[in-house]
Protein backbone atom coordinates (compact mmCIF):
# COMPACT_ATOMS: atom_id res chain seq x y z
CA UNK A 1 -157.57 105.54 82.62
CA UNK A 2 -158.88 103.71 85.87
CA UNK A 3 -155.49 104.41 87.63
CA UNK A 4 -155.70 107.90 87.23
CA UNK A 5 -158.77 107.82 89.86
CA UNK A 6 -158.77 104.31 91.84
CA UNK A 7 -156.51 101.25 90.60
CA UNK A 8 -158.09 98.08 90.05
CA UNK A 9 -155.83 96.70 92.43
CA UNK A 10 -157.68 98.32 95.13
CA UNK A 11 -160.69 96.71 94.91
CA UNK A 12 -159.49 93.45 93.18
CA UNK A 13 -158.79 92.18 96.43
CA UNK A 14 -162.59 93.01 98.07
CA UNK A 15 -163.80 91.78 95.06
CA UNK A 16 -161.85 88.10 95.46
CA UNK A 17 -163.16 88.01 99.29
CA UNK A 18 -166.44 88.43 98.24
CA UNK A 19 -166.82 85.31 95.31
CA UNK A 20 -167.07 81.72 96.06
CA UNK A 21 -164.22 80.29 95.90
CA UNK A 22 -165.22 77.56 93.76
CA UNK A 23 -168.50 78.11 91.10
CA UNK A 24 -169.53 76.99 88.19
CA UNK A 25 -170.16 79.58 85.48
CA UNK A 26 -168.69 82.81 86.67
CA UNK A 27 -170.06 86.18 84.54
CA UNK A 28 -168.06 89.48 84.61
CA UNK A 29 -170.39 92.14 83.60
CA UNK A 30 -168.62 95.12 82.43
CA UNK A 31 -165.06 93.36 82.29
CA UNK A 32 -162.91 95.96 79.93
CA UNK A 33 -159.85 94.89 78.99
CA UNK A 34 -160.00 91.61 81.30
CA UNK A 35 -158.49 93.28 84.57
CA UNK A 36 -160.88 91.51 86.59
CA UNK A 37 -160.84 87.95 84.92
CA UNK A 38 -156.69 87.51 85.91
CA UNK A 39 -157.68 87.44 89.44
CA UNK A 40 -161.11 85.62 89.55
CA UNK A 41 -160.02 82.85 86.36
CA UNK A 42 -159.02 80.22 89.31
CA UNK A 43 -162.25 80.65 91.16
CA UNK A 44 -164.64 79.29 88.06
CA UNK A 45 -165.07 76.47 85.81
CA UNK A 46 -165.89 78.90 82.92
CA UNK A 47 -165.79 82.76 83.06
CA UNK A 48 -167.92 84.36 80.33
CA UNK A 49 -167.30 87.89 80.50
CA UNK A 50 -169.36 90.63 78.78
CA UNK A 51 -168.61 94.55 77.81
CA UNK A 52 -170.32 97.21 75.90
CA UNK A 53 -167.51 98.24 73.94
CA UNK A 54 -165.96 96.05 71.40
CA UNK A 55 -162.74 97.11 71.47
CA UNK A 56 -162.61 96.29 74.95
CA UNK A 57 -164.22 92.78 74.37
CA UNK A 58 -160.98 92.45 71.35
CA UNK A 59 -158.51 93.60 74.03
CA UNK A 60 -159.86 91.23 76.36
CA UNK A 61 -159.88 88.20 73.76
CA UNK A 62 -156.40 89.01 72.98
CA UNK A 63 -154.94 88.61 76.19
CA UNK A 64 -157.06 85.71 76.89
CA UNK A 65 -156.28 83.90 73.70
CA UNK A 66 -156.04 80.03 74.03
CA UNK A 67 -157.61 79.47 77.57
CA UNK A 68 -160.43 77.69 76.96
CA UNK A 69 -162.77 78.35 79.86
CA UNK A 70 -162.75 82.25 79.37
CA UNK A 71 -164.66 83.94 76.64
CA UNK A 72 -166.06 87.69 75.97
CA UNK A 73 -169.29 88.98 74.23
CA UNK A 74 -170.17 92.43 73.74
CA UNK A 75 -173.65 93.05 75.64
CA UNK A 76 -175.16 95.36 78.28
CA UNK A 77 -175.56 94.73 81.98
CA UNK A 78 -179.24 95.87 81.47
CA UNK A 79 -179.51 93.15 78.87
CA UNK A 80 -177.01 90.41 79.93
CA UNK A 81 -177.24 87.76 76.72
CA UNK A 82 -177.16 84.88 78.80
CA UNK A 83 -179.91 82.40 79.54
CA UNK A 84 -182.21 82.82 82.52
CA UNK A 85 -180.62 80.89 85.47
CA UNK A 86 -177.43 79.98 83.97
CA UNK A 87 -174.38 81.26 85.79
CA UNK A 88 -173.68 80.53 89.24
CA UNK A 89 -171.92 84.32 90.49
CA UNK A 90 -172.12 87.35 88.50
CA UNK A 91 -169.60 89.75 89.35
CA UNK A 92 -170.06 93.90 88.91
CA UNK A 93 -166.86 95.25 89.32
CA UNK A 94 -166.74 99.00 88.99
CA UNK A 95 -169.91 98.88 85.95
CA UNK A 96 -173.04 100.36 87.80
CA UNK A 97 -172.09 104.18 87.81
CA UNK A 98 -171.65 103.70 83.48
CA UNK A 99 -174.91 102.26 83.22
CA UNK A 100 -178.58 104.54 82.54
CA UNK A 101 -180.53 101.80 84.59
CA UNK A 102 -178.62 100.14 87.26
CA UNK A 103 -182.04 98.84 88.73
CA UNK A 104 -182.46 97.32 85.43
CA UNK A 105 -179.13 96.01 85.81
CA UNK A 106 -179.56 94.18 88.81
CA UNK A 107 -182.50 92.51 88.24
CA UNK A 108 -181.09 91.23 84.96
CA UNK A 109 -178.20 89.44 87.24
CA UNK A 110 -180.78 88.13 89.17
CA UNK A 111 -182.45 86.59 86.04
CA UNK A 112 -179.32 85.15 85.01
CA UNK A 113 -178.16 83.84 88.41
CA UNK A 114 -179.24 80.39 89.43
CA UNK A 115 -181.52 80.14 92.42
CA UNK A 116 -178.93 80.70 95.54
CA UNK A 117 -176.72 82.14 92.93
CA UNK A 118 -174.13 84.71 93.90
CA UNK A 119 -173.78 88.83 92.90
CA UNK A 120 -170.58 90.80 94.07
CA UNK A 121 -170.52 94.51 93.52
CA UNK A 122 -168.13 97.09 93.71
CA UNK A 123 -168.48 100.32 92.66
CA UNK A 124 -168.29 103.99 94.28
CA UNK A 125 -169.97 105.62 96.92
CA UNK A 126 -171.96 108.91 95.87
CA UNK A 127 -169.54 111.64 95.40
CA UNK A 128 -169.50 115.30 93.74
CA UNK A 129 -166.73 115.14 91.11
CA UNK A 130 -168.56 116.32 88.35
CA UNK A 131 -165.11 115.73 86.23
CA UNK A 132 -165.85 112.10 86.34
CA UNK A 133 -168.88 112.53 83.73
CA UNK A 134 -166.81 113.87 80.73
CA UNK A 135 -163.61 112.12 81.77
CA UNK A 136 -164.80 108.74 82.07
CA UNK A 137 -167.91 108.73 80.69
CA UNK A 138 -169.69 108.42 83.96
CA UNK A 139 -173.38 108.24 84.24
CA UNK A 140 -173.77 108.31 88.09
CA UNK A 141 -171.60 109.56 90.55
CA UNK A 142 -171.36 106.97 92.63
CA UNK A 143 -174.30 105.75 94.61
CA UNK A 144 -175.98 105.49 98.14
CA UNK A 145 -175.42 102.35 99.91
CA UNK A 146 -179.40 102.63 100.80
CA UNK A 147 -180.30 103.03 97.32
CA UNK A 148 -178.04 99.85 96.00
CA UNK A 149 -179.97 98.14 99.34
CA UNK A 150 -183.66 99.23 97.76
CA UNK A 151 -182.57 98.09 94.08
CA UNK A 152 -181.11 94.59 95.26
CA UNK A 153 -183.88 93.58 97.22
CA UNK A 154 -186.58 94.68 94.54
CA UNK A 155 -184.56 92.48 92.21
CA UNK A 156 -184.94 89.45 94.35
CA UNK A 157 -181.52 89.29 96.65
CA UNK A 158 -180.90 88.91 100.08
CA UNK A 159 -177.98 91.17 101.04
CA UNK A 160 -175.63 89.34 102.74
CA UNK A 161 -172.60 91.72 103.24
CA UNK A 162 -172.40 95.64 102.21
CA UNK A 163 -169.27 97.67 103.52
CA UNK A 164 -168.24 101.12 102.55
CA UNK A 165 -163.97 101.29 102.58
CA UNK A 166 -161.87 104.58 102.49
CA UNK A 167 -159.17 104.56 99.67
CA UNK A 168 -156.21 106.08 99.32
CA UNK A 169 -158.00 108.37 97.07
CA UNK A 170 -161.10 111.24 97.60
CA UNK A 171 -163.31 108.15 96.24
CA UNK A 172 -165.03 105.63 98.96
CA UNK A 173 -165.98 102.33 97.36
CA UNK A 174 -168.83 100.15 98.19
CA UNK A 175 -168.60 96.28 98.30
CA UNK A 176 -171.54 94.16 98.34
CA UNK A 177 -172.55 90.16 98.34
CA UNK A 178 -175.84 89.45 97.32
CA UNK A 179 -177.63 86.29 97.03
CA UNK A 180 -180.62 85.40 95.06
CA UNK A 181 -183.60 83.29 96.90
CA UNK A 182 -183.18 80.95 99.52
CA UNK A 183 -182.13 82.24 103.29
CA UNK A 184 -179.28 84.28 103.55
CA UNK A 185 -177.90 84.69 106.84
CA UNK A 186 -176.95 88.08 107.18
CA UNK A 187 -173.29 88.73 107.88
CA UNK A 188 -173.23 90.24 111.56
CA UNK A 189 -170.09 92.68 110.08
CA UNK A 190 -172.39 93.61 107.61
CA UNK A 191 -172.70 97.90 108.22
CA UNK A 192 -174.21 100.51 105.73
């Protein structure tokens, strides 16, 4: 259904320039069938990754049957299962606009993330397709890069990169790095 709208490979590839390219315990909130995890599996020790719907997280243990360092859990992004301080990145990839609270959400990847851990977002910037709410079950139409700004740094992180990109589609997405505690230098590119 993504492809209709805005393929995966579109942002796959902001996504990947955004995460470490080495880290420990890598999380993938909202991961679906797993689209995500085939590009980011050689940047982690261990990739847990974590979906609301079960018969995504089955889809997703199917194709990753056998590899060892990737497993799947059904849970919520506003109520990541995970111990506090355990993963070293969280990734976001196109989950904030399906969930009620994303505030909520964000400060539950900063609870997760180890101090000078690592968040990558990307999701869409505020639109008007109403469509998007039935269709795709759509809670938010996209957001304000402001607004992400105002959640992230209530929830503890330093923004360290935000960009808004054109697509070959009516859609704009938004990319964001985020890091939690320490000093963050600011990424001169960084624009909103």
């Amino acid at each position: 259904m993504q492809k209709e709208v805005l393929s995966p490979d579109v942002y796959a590839e902001r996504i990947l320039s955004l995460v470490p390219k080495s880290s420990g315990l890598l999380v993938d909130l909202g991961c679906g069938p797993g689209t995500m995890i085939r590009h980011l599996q050689k940047r982690s020790e261990k990739i847990i990754g974590f979906d609301s719907s079960e018969k995504m997280i089955e889809s997703s243990k199917e194709l990753f049957k056998g590899q060892k360092k990737i497993s799947f859990q059904v849970g919520n992004a506003d109520r990541i299962p995970l111990k506090t301080e355990s993963a070293d990145t969280v990734v976001a990839s196109m989950v904030l606009h399906h969930v009620s609270n994303p505030a909520l959400a964000l400060q539950e990847a900063a609870r997760v993330l180890k101090y000078k851990g690592i968040l990558c977002i990307v999701d869409l910037m505020k639109h008007d397709r109403e469509f998007m709410r039935d269709r795709f079950a759509d809670l938010w139409l996209g957001f304000e890069p402001e607004l992400l700004k105002e959640w992230l740094v209530q929830a503890g992180f330093t923004v360290e990169k935000m960009e808004v990109t054109d697509t070959d589609t009516d859609f704009k997405i938004i990319t964001v790095k985020a890091g939690k505690g320490g000093h963050h230098v600011r990424n001169k590119n960084s624009r909103l």
